[in-house]
Protein backbone atom coordinates (compact mmCIF):
# COMPACT_ATOMS: atom_id res chain seq x y z
CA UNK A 1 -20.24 -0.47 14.02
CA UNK A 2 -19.34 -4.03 14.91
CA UNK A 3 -16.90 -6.77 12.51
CA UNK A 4 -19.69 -8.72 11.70
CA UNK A 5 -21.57 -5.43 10.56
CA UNK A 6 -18.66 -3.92 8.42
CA UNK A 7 -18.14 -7.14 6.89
CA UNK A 8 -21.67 -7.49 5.54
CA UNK A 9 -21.91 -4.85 3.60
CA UNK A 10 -21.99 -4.44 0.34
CA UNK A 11 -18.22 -3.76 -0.52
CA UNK A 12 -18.74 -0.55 -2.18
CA UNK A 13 -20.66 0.27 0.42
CA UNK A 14 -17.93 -0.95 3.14
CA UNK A 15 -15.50 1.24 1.19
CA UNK A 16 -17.48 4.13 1.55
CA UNK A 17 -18.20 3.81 4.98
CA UNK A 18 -14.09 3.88 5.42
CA UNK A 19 -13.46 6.74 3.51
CA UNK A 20 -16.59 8.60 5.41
CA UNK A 21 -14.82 8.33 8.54
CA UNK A 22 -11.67 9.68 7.37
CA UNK A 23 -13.63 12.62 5.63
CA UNK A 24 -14.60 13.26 9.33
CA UNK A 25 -11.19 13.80 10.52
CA UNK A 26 -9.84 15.95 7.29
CA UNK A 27 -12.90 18.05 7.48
CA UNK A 28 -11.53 19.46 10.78
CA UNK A 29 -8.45 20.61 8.51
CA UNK A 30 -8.20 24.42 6.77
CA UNK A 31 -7.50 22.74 3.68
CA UNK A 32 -7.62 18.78 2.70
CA UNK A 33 -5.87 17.08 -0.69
CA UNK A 34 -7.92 14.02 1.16
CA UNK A 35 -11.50 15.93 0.53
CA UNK A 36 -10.39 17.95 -2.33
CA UNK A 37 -8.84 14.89 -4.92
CA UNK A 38 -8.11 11.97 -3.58
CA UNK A 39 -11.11 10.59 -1.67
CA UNK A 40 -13.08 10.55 -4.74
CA UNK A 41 -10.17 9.47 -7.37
CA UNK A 42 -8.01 6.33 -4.83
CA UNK A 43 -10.36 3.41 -5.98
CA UNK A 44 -9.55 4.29 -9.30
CA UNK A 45 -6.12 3.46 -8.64
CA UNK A 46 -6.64 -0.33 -6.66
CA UNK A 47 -10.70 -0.92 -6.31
CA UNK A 48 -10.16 -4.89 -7.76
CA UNK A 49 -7.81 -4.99 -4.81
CA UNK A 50 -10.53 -5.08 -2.30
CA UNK A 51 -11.98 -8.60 -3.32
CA UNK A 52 -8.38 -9.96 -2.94
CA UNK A 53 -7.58 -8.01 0.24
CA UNK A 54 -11.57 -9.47 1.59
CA UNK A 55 -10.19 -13.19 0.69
CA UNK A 56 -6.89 -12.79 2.53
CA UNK A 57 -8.50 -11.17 5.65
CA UNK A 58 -11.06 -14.09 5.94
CA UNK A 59 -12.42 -14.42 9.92
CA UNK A 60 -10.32 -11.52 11.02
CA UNK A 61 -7.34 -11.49 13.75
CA UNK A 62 -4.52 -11.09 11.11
CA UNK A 63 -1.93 -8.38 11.13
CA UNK A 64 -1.54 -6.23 8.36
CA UNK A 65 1.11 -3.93 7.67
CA UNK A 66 0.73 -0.78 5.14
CA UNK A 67 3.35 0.80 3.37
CA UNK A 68 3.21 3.93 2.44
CA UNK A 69 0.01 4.34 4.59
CA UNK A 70 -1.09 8.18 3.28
CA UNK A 71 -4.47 8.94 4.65
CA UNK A 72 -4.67 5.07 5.28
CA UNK A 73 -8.07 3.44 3.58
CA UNK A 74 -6.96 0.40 2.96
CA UNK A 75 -5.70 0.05 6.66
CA UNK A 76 -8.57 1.01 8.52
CA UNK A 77 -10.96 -1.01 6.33
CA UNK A 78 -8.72 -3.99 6.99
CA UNK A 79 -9.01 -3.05 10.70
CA UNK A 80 -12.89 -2.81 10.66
CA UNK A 81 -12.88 -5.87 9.00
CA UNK A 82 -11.34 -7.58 12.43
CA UNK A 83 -7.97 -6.82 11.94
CA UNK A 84 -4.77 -5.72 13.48
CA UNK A 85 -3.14 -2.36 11.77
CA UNK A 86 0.43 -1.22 11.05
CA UNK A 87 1.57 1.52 9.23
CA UNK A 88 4.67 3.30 7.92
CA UNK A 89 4.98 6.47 6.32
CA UNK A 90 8.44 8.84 5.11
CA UNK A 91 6.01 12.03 5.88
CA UNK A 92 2.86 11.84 8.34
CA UNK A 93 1.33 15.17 6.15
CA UNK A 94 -1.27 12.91 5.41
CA UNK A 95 -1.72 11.01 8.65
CA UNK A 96 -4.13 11.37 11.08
CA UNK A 97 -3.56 10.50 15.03
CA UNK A 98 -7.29 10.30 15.52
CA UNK A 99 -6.72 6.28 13.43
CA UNK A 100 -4.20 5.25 16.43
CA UNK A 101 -6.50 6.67 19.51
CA UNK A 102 -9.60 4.99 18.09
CA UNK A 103 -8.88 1.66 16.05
CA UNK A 104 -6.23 -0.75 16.82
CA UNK A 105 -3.61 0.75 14.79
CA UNK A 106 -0.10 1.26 14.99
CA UNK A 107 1.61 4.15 13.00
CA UNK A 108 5.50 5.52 12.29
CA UNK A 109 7.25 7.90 10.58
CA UNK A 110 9.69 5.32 8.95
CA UNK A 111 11.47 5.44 5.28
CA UNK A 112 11.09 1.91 4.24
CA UNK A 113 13.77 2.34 1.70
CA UNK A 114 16.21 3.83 4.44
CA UNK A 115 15.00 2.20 7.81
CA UNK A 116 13.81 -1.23 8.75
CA UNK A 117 10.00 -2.14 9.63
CA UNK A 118 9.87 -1.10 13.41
CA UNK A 119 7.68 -3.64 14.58
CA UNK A 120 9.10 -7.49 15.09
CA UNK A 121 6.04 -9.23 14.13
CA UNK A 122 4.89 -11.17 11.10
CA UNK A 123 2.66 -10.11 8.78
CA UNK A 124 -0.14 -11.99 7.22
CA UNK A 125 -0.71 -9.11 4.68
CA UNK A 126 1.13 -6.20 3.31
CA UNK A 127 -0.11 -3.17 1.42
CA UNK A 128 1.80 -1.80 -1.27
CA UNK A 129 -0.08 0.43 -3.11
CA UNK A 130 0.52 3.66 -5.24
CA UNK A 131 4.30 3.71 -3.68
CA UNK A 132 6.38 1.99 -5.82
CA UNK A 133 6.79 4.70 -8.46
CA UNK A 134 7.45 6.92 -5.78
CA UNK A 135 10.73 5.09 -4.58
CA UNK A 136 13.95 6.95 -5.22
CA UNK A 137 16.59 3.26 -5.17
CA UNK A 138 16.15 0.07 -6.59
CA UNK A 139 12.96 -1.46 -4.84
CA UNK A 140 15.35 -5.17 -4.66
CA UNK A 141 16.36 -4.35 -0.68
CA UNK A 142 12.37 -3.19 -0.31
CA UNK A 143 10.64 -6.26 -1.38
CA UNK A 144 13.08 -8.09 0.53
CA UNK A 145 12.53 -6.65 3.57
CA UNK A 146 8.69 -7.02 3.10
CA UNK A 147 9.63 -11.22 2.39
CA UNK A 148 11.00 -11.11 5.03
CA UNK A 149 8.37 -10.14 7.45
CA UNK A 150 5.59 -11.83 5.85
CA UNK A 151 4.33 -14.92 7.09
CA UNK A 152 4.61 -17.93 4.67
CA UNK A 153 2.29 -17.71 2.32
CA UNK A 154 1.56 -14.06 3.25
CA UNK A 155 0.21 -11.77 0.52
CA UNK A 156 1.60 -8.43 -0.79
CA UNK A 157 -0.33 -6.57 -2.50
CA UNK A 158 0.79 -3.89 -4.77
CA UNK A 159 -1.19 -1.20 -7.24
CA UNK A 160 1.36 1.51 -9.31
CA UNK A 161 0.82 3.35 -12.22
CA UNK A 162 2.45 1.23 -15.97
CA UNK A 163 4.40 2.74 -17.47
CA UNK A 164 3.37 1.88 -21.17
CA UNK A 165 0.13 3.46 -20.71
CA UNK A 166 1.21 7.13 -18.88
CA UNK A 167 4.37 7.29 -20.18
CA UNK A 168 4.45 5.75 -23.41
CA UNK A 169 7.41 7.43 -25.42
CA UNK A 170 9.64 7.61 -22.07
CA UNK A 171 12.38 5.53 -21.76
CA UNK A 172 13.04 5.05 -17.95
CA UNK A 173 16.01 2.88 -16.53
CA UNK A 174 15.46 -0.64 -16.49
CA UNK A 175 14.51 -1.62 -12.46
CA UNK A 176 17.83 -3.62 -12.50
CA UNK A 177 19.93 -0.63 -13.28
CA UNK A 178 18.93 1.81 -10.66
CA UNK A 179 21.38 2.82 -8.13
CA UNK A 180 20.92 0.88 -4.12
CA UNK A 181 20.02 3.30 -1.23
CA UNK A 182 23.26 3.82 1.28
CA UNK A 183 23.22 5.91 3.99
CA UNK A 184 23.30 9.14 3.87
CA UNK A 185 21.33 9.20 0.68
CA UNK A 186 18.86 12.13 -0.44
CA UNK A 187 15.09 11.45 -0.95
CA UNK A 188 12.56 13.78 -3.40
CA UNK A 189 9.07 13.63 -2.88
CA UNK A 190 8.10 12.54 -6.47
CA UNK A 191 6.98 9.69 -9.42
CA UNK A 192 10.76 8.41 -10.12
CA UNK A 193 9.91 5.60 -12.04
CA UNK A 194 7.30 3.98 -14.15
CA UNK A 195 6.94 0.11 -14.46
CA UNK A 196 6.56 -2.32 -17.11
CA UNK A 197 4.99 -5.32 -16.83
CA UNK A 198 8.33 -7.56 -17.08
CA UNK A 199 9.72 -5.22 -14.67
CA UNK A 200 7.15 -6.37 -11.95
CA UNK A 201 7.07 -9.75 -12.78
CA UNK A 202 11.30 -9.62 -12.80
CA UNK A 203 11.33 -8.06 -9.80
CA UNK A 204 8.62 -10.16 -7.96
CA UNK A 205 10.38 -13.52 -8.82
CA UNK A 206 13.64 -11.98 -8.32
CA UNK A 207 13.48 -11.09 -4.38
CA UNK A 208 11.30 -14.80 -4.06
CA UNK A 209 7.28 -14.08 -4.41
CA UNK A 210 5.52 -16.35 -7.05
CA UNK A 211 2.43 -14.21 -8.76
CA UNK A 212 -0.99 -14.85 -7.37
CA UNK A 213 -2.45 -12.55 -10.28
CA UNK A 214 -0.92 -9.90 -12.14
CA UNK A 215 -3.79 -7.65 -14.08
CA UNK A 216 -4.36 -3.84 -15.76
CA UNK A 217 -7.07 -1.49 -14.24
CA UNK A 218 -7.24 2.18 -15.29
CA UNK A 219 -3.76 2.06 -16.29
CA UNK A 220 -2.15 1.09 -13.33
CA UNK A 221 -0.34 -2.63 -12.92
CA UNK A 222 -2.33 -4.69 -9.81
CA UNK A 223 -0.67 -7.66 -8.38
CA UNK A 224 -1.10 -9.87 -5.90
CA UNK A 225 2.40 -11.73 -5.04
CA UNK A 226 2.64 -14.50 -2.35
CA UNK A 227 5.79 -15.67 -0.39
């Protein structure tokens, strides 16, 4: 399918037609979370995203960088909207090699709270989604390093479950209170924090993003934050 073709879709139906091909690959596996959850629930999580993530991508030729890439939807439909892809992962469980031999992507096995972003370039747009409540250390050194390799007035975009509405009568730490990452340091594969609202606004203006638009969708915190 060409750009011009992906792009004039309907975007429901452009999401879709992303998540078909990845079906494709997964479907080759004995047994998929992909096909057997998450395919059906992920939009659930980010869908408003996609209008924002269409406006940023505009004619095409932009890098975007995914952290956190899992099975890698939002990546590939950035990449078949014209798009040059980049993504990092801790685990590549949920990766598939068949995304780097056909599209234009780049993949590694990297620990963004640990390691640095192994590529020098700029990015014109970072994905952020679902990974923040799975970060074991204060996210401050994190969002700096993505600030740092965004292009001025690049856009991050982030999508993680609020705290008030999963966890209501749980008192986690406060974002500023959580220990920093030094080396050596052991990760679990888990949900270690739940954000409020202030949180993610604190922490946004904190490590230097102003707030393109900060809203609630199926109980998860969307925002769109701009260097």
């Amino acid at each position: 399918m060409s750009t011009s073709d992906f792009r004039e879709m309907p975007q429901e139906e452009r999401l879709r037609h992303v998540q078909s091909i990845l079906a494709q690959y997964h479907a080759a596996r004995e047994r998929s979370p992909y096909l057997e959850a998450y395919k059906e629930a992920e939009a659930g999580y980010w869908y408003p995203l996609l209008s924002v993530l269409d406006a940023a991508l505009g004619s095409g030729n932009k890098k975007v960088l995914d952290i956190g890439t899992a099975y890698g939807t939002l990546l590939l439909y950035s990449v078949l909207w014209g798009n040059e892809g980049f993504g990092i992962d801790m685990t590549d469980a949920y990766w598939s090699k068949e995304l780097e031999a056909e599209y234009p992507i780049s993949w590694s096995k990297t620990n963004i709270e640990a390691e640095a972003v192994p590529w020098p370039h700029s990015f014109d747009v970072v994905i952020f989604t679902e990974v923040l409540e799975h970060m074991n250390y204060n996210p401050v050194p994190v969002f700096h390093k993505i600030h740092q390799c965004l292009i001025p007035g690049g856009l991050l975009l982030i999508s993680t479950p609020w705290s008030r509405h999963y966890t209501p009568k749980h008192q986690w730490p406060d974002v500023f209170t959580l220990p920093y990452y030094q080396e050596g340091g052991a990760f679990v594969d888990a949900e270690c924090k739940y954000y409020t609202i202030d949180e993610l606004v604190a922490l946004s203006l904190h490590t230097g993003f102003s707030i393109q638009f900060l809203q609630l969708y199926h109980g998860h915190l969307l925002a769109g934050l701009v260097k």
